[in-house]
Protein backbone atom coordinates (compact mmCIF):
# COMPACT_ATOMS: atom_id res chain seq x y z
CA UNK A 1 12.29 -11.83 21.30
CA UNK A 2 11.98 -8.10 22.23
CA UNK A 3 11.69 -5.39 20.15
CA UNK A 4 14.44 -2.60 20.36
CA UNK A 5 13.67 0.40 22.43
CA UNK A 6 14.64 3.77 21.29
CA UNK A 7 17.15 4.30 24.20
CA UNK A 8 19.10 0.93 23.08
CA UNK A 9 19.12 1.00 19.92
CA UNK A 10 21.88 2.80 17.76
CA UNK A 11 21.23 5.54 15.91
CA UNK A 12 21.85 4.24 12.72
CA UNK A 13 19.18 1.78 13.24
CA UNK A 14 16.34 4.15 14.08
CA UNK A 15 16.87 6.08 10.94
CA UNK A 16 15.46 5.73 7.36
CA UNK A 17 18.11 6.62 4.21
CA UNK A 18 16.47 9.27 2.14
CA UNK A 19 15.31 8.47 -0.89
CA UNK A 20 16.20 11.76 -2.47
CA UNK A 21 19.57 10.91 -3.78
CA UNK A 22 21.10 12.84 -6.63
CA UNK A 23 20.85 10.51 -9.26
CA UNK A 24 16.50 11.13 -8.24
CA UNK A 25 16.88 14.75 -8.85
CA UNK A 26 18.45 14.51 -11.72
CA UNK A 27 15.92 11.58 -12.84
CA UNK A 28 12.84 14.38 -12.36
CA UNK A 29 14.76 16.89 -14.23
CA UNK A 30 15.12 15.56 -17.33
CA UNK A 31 11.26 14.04 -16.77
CA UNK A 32 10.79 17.89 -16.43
CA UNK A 33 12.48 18.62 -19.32
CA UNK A 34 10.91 15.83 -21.45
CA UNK A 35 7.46 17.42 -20.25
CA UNK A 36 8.44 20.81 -21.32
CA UNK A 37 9.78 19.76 -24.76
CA UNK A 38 6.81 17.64 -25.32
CA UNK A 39 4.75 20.75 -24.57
CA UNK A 40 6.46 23.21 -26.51
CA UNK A 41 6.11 20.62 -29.24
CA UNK A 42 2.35 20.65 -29.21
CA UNK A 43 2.25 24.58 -28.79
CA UNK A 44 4.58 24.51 -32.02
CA UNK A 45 2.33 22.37 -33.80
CA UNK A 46 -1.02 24.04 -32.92
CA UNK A 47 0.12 27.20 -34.28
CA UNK A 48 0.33 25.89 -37.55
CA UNK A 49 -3.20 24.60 -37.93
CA UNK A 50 -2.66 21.34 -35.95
CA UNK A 51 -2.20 17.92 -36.94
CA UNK A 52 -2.46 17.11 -40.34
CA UNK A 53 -3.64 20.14 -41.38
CA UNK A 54 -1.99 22.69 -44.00
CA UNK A 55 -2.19 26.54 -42.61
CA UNK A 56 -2.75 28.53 -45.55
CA UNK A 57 -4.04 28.49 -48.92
CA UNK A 58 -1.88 25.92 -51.10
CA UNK A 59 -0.45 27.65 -54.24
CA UNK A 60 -0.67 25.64 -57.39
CA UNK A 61 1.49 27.05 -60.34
CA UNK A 62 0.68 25.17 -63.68
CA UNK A 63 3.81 23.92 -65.33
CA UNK A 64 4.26 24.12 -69.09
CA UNK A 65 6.00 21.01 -70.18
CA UNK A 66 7.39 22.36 -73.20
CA UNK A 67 8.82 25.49 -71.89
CA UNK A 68 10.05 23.47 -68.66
CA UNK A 69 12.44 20.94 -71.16
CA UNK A 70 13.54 23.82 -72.99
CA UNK A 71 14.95 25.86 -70.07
């Protein structure tokens, strides 16, 4: 059996269907927008001393329990 040649052959035959569709655009945006978030995140999270760690010196009132019951 023969292979087609490119003057017999139909048009629709020859060519390939993109694979760029909408529903694949829309797919890498939100990816995109999952990236972003995720990096804003991080950004947010760094400014504040990183993970697990308390920016700042911690402020420790002392609590009278006597004058706390009576107020």
């Amino acid at each position: 059996m023969s292979q087609p040649t490119f003057d017999s052959a139909s048009p629709s035959v020859l060519t390939k269907k993109s694979a760029w569709t909408i529903y694949t655009v829309l797919l890498l945006l939100a990816l995109l927008a999952l990236l972003l978030g995720c990096l804003f995140l991080f950004l947010e999270i760094r400014e504040y001393g990183g993970f697990g760690a308390v920016k700042g010196a911690a402020l420790a009132v002392p609590v009278d329990v006597r004058t706390a019951w009576a107020a």
